[in-house]
Protein backbone atom coordinates (compact mmCIF):
# COMPACT_ATOMS: atom_id res chain seq x y z
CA UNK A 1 86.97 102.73 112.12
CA UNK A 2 88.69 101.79 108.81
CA UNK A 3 92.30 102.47 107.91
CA UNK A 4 92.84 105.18 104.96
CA UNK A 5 94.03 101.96 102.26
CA UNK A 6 90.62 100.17 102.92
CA UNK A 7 88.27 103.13 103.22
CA UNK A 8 90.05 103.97 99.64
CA UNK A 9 89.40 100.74 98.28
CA UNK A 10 86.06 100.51 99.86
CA UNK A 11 84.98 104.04 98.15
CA UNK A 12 86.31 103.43 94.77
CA UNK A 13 84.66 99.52 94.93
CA UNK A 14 81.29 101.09 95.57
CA UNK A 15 82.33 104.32 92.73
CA UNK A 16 83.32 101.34 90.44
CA UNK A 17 80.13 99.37 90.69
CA UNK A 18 77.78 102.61 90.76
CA UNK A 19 79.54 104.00 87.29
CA UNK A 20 79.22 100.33 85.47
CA UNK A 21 75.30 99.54 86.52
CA UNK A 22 74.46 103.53 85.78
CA UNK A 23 76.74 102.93 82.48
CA UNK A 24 74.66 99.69 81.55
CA UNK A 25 71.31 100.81 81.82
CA UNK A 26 71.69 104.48 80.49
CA UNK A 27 74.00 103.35 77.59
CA UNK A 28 71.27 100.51 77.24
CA UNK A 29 68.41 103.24 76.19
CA UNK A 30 70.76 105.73 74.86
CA UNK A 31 72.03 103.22 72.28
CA UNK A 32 68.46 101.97 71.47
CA UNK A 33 67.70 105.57 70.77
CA UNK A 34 70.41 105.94 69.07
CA UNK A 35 70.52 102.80 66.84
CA UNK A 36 66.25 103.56 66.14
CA UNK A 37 66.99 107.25 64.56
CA UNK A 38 70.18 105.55 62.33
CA UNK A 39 67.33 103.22 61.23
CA UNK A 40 65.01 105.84 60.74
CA UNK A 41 67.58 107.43 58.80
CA UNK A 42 68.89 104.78 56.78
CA UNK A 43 65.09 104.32 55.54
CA UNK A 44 64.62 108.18 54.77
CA UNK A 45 67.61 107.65 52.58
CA UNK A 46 65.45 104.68 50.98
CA UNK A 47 63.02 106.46 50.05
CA UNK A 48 64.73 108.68 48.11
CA UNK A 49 67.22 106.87 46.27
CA UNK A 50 64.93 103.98 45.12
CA UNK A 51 62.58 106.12 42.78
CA UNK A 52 58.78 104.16 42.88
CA UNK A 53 57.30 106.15 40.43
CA UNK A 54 57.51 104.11 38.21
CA UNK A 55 54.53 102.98 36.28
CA UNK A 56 51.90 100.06 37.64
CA UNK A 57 53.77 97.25 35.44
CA UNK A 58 56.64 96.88 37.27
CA UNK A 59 55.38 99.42 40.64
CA UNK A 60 55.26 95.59 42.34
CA UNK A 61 58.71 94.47 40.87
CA UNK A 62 60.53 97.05 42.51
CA UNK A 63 59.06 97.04 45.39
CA UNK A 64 59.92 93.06 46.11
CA UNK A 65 63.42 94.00 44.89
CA UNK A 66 63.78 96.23 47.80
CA UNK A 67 62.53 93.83 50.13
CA UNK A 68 64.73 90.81 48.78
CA UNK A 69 68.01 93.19 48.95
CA UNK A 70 67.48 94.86 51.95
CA UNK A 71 65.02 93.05 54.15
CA UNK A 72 62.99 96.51 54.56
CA UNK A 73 59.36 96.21 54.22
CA UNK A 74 57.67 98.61 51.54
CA UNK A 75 54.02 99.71 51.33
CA UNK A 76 52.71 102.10 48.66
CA UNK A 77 49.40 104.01 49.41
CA UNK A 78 47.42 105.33 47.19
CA UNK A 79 45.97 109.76 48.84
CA UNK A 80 42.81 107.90 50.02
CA UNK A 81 44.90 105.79 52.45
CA UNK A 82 44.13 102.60 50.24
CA UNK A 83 47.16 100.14 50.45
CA UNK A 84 47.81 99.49 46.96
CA UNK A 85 51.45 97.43 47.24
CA UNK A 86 52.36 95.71 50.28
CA UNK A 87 55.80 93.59 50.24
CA UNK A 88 55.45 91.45 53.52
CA UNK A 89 51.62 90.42 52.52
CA UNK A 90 48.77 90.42 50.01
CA UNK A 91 46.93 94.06 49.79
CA UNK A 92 43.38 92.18 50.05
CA UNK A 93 41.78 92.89 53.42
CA UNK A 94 44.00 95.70 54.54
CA UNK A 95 42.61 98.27 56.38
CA UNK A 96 42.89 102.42 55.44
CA UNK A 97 45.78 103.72 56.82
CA UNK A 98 45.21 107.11 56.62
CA UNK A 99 44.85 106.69 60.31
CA UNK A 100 48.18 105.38 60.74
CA UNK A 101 50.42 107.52 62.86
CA UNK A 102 53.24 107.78 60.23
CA UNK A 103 50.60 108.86 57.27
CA UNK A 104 49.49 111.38 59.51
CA UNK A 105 52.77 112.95 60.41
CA UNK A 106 53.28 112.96 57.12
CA UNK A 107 50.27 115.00 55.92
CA UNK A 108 51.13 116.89 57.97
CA UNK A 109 54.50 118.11 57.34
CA UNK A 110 55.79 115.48 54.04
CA UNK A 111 57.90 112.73 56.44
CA UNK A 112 55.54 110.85 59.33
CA UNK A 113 57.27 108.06 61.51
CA UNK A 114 56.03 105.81 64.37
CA UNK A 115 57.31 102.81 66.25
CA UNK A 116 54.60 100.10 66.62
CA UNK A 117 53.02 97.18 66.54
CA UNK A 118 51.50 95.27 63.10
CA UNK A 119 48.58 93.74 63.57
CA UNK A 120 49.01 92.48 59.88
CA UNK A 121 51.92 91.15 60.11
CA UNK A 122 51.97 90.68 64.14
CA UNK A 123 55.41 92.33 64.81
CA UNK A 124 56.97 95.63 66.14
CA UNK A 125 58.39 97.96 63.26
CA UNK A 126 60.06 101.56 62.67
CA UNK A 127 57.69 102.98 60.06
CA UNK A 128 58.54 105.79 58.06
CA UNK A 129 56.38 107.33 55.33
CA UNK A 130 56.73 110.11 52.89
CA UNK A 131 54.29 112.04 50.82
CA UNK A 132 54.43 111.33 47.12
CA UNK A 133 52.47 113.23 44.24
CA UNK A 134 50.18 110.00 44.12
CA UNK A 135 49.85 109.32 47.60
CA UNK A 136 52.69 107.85 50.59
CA UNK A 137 55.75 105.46 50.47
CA UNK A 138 56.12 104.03 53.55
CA UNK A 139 59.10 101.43 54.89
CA UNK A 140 59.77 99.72 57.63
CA UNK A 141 62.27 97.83 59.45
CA UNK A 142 61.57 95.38 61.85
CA UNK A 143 62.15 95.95 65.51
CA UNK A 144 63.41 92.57 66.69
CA UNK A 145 66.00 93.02 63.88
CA UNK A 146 67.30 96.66 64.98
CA UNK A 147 67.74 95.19 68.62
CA UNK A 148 69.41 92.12 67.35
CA UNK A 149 71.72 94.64 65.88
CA UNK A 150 71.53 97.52 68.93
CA UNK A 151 72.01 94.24 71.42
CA UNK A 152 75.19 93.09 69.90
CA UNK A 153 76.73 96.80 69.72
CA UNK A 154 75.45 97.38 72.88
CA UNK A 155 77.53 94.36 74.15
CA UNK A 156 80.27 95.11 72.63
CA UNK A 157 80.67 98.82 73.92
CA UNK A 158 80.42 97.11 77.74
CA UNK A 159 82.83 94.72 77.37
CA UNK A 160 85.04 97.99 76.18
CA UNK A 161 83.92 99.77 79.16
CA UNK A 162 84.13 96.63 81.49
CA UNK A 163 87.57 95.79 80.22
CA UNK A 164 88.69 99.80 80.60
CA UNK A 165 86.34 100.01 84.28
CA UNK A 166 88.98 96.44 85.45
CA UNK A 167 91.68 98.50 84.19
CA UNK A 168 90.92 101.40 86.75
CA UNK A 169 90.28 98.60 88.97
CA UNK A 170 93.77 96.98 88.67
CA UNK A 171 95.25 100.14 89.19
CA UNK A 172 93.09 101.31 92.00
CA UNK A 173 94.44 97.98 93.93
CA UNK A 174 98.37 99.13 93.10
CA UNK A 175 97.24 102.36 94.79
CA UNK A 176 96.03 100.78 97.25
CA UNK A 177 98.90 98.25 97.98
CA UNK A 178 101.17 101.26 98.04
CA UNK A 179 99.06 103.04 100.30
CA UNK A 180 98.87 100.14 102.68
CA UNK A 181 103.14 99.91 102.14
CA UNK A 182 103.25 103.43 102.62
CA UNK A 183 100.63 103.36 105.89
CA UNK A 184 103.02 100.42 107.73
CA UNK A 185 106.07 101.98 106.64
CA UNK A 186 105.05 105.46 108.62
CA UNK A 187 103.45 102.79 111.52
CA UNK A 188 106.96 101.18 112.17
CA UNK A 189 108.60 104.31 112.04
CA UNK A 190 106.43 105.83 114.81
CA UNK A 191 106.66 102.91 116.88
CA UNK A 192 110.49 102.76 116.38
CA UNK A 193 110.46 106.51 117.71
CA UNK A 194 108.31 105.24 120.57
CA UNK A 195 110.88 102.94 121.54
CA UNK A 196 113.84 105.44 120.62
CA UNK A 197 114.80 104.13 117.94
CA UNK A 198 115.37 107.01 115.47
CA UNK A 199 116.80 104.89 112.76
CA UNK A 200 113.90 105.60 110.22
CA UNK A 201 113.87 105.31 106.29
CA UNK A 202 111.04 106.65 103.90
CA UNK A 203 112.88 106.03 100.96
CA UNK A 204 110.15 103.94 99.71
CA UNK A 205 107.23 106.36 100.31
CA UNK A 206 105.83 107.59 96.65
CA UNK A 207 102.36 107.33 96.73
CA UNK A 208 100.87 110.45 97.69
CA UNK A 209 102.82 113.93 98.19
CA UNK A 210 100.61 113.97 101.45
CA UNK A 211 102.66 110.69 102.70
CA UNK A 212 105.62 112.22 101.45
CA UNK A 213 105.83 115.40 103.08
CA UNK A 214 104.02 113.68 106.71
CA UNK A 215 107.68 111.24 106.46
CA UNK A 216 109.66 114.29 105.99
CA UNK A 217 107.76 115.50 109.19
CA UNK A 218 108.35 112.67 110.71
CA UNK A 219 111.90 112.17 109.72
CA UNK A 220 112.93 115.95 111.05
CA UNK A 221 110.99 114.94 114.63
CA UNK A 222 113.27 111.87 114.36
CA UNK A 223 116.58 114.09 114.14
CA UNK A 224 114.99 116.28 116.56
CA UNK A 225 114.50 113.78 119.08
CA UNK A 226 118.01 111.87 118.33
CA UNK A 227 119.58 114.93 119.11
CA UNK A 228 117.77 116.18 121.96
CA UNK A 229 118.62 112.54 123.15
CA UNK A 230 122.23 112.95 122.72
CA UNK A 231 122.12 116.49 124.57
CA UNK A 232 120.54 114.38 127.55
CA UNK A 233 122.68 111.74 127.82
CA UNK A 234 126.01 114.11 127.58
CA UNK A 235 124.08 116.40 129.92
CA UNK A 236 123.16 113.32 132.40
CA UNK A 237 126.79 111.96 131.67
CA UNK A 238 128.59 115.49 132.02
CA UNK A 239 126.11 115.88 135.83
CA UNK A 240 127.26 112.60 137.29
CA UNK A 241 130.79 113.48 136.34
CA UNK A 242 130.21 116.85 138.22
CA UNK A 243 128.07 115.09 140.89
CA UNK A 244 131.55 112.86 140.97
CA UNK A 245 133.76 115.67 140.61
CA UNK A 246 132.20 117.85 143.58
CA UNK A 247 132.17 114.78 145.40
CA UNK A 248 135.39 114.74 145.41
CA UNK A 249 136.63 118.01 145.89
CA UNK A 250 133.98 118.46 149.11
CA UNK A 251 136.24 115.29 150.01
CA UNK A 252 139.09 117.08 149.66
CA UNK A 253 138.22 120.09 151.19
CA UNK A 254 137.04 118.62 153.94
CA UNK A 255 140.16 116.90 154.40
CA UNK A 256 142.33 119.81 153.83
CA UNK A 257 140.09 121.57 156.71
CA UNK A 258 140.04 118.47 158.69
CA UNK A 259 143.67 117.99 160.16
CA UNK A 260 144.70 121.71 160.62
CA UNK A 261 141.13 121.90 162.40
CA UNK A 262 141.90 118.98 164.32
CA UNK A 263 145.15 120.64 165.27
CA UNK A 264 144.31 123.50 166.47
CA UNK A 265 141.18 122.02 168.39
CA UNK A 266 143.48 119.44 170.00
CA UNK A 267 146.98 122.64 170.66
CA UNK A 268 144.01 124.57 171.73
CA UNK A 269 142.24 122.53 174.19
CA UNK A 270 145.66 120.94 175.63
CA UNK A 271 147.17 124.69 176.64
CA UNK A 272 143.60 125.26 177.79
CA UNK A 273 143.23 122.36 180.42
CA UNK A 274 146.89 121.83 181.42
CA UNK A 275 147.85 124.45 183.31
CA UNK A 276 151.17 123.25 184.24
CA UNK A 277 152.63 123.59 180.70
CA UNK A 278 155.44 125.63 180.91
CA UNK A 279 155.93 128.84 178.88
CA UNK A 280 158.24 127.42 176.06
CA UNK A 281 155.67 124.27 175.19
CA UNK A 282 152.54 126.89 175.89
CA UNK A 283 154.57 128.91 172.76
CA UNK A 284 155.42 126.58 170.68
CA UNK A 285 151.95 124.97 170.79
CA UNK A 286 150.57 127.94 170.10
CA UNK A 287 152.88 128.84 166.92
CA UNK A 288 151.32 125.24 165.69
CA UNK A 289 148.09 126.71 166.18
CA UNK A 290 148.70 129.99 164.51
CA UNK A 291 150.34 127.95 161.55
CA UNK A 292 147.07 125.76 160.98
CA UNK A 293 145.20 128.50 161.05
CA UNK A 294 147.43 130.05 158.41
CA UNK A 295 147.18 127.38 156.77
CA UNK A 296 143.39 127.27 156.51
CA UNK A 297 142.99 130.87 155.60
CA UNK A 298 145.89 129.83 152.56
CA UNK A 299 142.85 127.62 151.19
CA UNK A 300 139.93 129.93 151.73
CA UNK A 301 142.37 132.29 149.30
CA UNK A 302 142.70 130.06 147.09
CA UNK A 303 138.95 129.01 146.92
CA UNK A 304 138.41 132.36 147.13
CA UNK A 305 140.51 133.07 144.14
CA UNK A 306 139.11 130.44 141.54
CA UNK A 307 136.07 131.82 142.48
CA UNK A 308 136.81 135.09 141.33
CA UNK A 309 138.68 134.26 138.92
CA UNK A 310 136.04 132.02 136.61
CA UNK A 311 133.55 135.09 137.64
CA UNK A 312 135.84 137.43 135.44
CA UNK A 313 135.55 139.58 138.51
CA UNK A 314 139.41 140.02 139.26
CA UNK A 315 140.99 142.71 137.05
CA UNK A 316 144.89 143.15 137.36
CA UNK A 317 146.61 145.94 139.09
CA UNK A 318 150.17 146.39 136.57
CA UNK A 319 152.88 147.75 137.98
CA UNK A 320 156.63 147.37 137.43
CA UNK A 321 158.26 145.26 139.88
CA UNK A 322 161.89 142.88 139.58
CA UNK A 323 161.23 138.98 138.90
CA UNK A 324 163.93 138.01 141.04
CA UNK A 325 163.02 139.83 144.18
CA UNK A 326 159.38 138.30 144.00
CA UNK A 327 160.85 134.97 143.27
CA UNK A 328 163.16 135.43 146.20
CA UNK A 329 160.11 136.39 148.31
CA UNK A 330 158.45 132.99 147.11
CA UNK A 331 161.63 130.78 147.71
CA UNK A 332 162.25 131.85 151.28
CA UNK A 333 158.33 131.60 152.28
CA UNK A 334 157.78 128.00 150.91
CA UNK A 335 160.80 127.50 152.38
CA UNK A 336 159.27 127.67 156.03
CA UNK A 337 157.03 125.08 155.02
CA UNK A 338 159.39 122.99 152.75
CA UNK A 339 162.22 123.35 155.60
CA UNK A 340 164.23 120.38 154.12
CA UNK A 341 163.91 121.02 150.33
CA UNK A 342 166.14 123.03 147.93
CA UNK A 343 164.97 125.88 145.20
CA UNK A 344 167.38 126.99 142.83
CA UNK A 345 166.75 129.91 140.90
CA UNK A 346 168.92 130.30 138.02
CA UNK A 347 167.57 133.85 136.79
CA UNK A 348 169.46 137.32 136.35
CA UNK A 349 167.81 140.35 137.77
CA UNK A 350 165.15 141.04 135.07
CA UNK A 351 162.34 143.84 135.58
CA UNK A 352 158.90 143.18 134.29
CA UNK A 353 155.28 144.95 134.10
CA UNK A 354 152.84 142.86 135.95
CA UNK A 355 150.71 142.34 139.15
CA UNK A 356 152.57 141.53 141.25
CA UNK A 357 150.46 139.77 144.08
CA UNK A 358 148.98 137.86 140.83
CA UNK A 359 152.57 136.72 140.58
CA UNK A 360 153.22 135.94 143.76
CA UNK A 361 150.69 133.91 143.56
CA UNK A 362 150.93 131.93 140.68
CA UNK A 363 155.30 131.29 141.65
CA UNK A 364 154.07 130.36 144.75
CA UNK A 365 151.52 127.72 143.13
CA UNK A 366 153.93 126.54 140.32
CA UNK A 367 156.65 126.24 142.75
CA UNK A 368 154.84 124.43 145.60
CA UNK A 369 152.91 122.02 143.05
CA UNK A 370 156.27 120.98 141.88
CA UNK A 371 157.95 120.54 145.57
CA UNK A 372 154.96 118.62 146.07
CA UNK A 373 154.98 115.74 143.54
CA UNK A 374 159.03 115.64 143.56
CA UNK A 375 162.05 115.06 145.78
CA UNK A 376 164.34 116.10 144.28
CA UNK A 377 165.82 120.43 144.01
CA UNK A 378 163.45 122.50 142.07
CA UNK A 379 164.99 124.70 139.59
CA UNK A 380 163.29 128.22 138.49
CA UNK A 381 164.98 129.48 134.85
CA UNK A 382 165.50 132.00 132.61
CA UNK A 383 165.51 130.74 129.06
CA UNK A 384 165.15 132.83 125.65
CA UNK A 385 162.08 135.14 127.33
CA UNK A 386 160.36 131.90 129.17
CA UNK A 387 160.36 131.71 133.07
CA UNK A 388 160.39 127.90 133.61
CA UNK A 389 160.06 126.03 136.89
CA UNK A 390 161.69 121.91 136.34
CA UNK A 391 161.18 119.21 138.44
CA UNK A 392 162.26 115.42 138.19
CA UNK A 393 159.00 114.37 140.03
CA UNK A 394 156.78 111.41 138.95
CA UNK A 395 155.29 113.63 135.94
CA UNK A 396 152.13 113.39 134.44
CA UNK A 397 150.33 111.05 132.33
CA UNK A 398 149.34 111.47 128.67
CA UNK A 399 145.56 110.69 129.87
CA UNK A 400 145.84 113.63 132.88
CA UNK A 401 147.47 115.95 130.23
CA UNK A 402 144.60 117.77 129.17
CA UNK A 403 142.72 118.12 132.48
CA UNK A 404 145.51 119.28 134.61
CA UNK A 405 144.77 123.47 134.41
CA UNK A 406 140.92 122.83 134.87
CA UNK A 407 138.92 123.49 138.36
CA UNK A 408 139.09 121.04 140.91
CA UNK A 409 140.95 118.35 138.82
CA UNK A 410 142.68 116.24 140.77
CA UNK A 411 144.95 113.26 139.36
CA UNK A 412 143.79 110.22 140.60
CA UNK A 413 147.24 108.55 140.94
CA UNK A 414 147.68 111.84 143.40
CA UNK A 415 144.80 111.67 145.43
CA UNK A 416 146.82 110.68 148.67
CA UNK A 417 147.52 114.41 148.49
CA UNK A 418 143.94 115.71 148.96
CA UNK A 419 144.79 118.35 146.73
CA UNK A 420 141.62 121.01 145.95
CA UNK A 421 142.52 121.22 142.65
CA UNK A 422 142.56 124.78 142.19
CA UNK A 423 146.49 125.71 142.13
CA UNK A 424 147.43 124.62 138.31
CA UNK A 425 143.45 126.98 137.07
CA UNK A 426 144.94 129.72 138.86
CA UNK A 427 147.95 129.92 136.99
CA UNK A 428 146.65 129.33 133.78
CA UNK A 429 143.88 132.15 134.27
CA UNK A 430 146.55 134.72 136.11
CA UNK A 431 148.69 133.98 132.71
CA UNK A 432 145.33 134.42 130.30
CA UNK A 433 145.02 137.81 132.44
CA UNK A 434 148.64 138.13 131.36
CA UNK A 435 148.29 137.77 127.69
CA UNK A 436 150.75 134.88 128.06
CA UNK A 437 149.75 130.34 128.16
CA UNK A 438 151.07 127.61 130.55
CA UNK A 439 152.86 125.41 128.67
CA UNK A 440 153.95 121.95 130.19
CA UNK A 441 156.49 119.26 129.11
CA UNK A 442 156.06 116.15 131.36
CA UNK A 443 157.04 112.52 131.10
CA UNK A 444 155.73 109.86 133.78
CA UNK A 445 158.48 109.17 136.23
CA UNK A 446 161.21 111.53 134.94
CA UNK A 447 160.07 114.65 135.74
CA UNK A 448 157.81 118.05 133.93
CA UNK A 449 158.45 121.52 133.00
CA UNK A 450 155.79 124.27 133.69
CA UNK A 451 156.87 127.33 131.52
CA UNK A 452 155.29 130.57 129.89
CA UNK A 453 156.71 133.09 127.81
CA UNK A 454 157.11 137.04 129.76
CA UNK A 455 159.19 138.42 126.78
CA UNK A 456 156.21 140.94 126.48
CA UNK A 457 156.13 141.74 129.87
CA UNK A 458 159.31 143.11 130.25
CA UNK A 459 159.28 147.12 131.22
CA UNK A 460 162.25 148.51 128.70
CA UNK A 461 162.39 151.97 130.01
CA UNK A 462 164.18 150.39 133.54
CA UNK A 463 167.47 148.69 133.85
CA UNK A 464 167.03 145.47 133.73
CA UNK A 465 169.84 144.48 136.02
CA UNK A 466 169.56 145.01 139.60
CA UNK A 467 172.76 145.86 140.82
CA UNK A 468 171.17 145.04 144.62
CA UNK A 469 170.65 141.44 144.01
């Protein structure tokens, strides 16, 4: 099958060479025709303008005159069809020519012409004759002359039409070298999106509109396909980051699960085999095992939380309830887990519109992340409308900054801690329930600040001391 550039070329080759021989031979007999009736003309034209009627002395002068000037042949015949001058010969011998084609035309209607051959004087000629009052003038021109003539116009008009027909020509092959530009331009750029490589450029494409608007096609399909390219890789990138992520956090569950399993499997199955434990370790065995178990069900709430949570299925319950008491609450139950740590709370009794197990909740988080990734006392403030909770714990990095509130983030320099990764998301959606943000001040081995503004929250129409505190 040909390509579009040389099925072009091939048409217009064959168009080309078709128009010139059809040109040739059709201009060749048009032309003839042509140049004949300009002859047959010119010698009508003769006839009238030089006047023969002149009388017998000088009929014969004249009529040499015209053949010396002009080369045409004159022949005077007398109504009989006698030949009575003849330029080209003598008159002696000549046959009656009221038989000749041209005389009889011209009986019949004054002006008789004929193209033939003369046996008298053996060529071809144009005759024309006209009737006179004494009989016919007749001229004639000779045919090898007129195609002398018609041959040389006739040669010049091709070489007009042959040097137009290689102009077409010249430009049919820029067409076509564009075409053939164009055609490998729109190749590469397919097989560059075969191979993903959307970098495509039609800026040289200008020889048809049809090529131009197929590379606009093509470069919108590119754009289409770069993009839906990019989408895949983020996707692919953002699902082995997840893949990663959940990895990690079924990791960490697992471990959270594991040990206060593994305790109260191993409490359990101790008081259940030795039955010579005496009542105080059978009690305090069992505490452990209550505490693990506590301890698991603290997770599941959590989990159970997030979960919640990010579902936008846990609406608050407001009521009006003092800060201090709940943050007294907090303190003395992380307390019982945090036996040997301190918690200072340095706010005045302050009543505020909340929910309160929503609080609870997110103290208890805020407090117990900072015990957790510190040594040192943890203070809980009051200052200008923000509730702050200070540490002077390792801190966090610029790097973990932005990913500390999401789900299941865990800090990688923290991973001895098997967090789940769900305490820090809590509090920032409890506070978004809130109308209020988490903000954090940190600095990598000197300690962070979790703090959020409750100025709004604050319920005027009680006294906001507590004399009972």
């Amino acid at each position: 099958m040909l390509r579009l550039d040389q099925l072009y070329f091939r048409n217009f080759f064959v168009l080309f060479f078709l128009t010139l021989l059809v040109t040739a031979f059709s201009g060749y007999f048009l032309l003839k025709k042509i140049e004949i009736n300009n002859h047959k003309t010119m010698l009508i034209n003769m006839i009238d303008l030089f006047s023969i009627e002149g009388t017998d002395e000088n009929i014969n002068d004249i009529v040499q005159q015209i053949k010396e000037k002009t080369g045409v042949r004159v022949t005077i015949i007398n109504s009989e069809g006698v030949v009575e001058y003849e330029s080209n010969r003598d008159v002696e011998g000549m046959e009656n020519h009221l038989n000749r084609p041209e005389i009889a035309q011209a009986l019949m209607g004054s002006i008789g012409s004929s193209v033939r051959y003369s046996e008298s004087v053996e060529r071809d000629f144009l005759y024309v004759a006209k009737r006179t009052k004494k009989g016919f003038v007749r001229m004639a021109y000779a045919l090898d002359s007129i195609q002398a003539k018609f041959f040389k116009f006739w040669l010049k008009a091709m070489v007009l039409f042959a040097l137009a027909m290689a102009v077409a020509f010249w430009l049919a092959l820029r067409i076509n070298q564009k075409i053939t530009n164009d055609l490998k331009r729109i190749k590469v750029s397919l097989e560059n999106l075969l191979n993903k490589n959307y970098d495509v450029d039609f800026d040289g494409v200008s020889c048809c509109k049809e090529f131009e608007t197929i590379s606009k096609q093509i470069d919108k399909v590119s754009k289409k396909l770069e993009k839906r390219d990019r989408q895949k890789a983020k996707y692919t990138k953002n699902l082995k980051l997840l893949s990663k992520k959940q990895g990690d956090i079924i990791s960490a569950i697992s471990h959270e699960f594991k040990n206060p399993v593994a305790a109260i499997m191993g409490y359990t199955q101790t008081v259940k085999e030795d039955r010579d434990l005496s009542p105080q370790v059978r009690d305090r065995f069992l505490d452990k095992v209550t505490k693990n178990a506590q301890k698991i069900t603290i997770m599941i709430d959590r989990l159970s939380l997030a979960i919640k949570l990010d579902n936008d299925s846990f609406v608050p319950e407001f009521s009006t309830f003092n800060l201090v008491t709940l943050l007294e609450e907090v303190r003395e139950t992380i307390l019982q887990k945090y036996a040997n740590r301190e918690i200072i709370l340095e706010v005045e009794p302050i009543m505020i519109k909340a929910d309160r197990g929503m609080f609870d909740n997110l103290l208890t988080n805020l407090i117990e992340n900072a015990l957790k990734y510190s040594e040192d006392a943890v203070t809980v403030r009051m200052k200008d409308g923000k509730l702050e909770v200070i540490d002077q714990g390792i801190g966090i990095s610029v790097e973990d900054m932005q990913n500390i509130t999401k789900r299941f983030f865990r800090v990688d320099s923290l991973s001895w801690d098997n967090s789940i990764g769900v305490g820090l998301y809590i509090v920032k959606y409890i506070l978004k329930l809130h109308n209020a943000t988490l903000d954090i001040q940190s600095e990598p081995n000197v300690g962070s600040t979790f703090g959020f503004d409750i100025s709004h929250l604050l319920d005027d129409s009680t006294d906001k001391k507590d004399k009972t505190c």
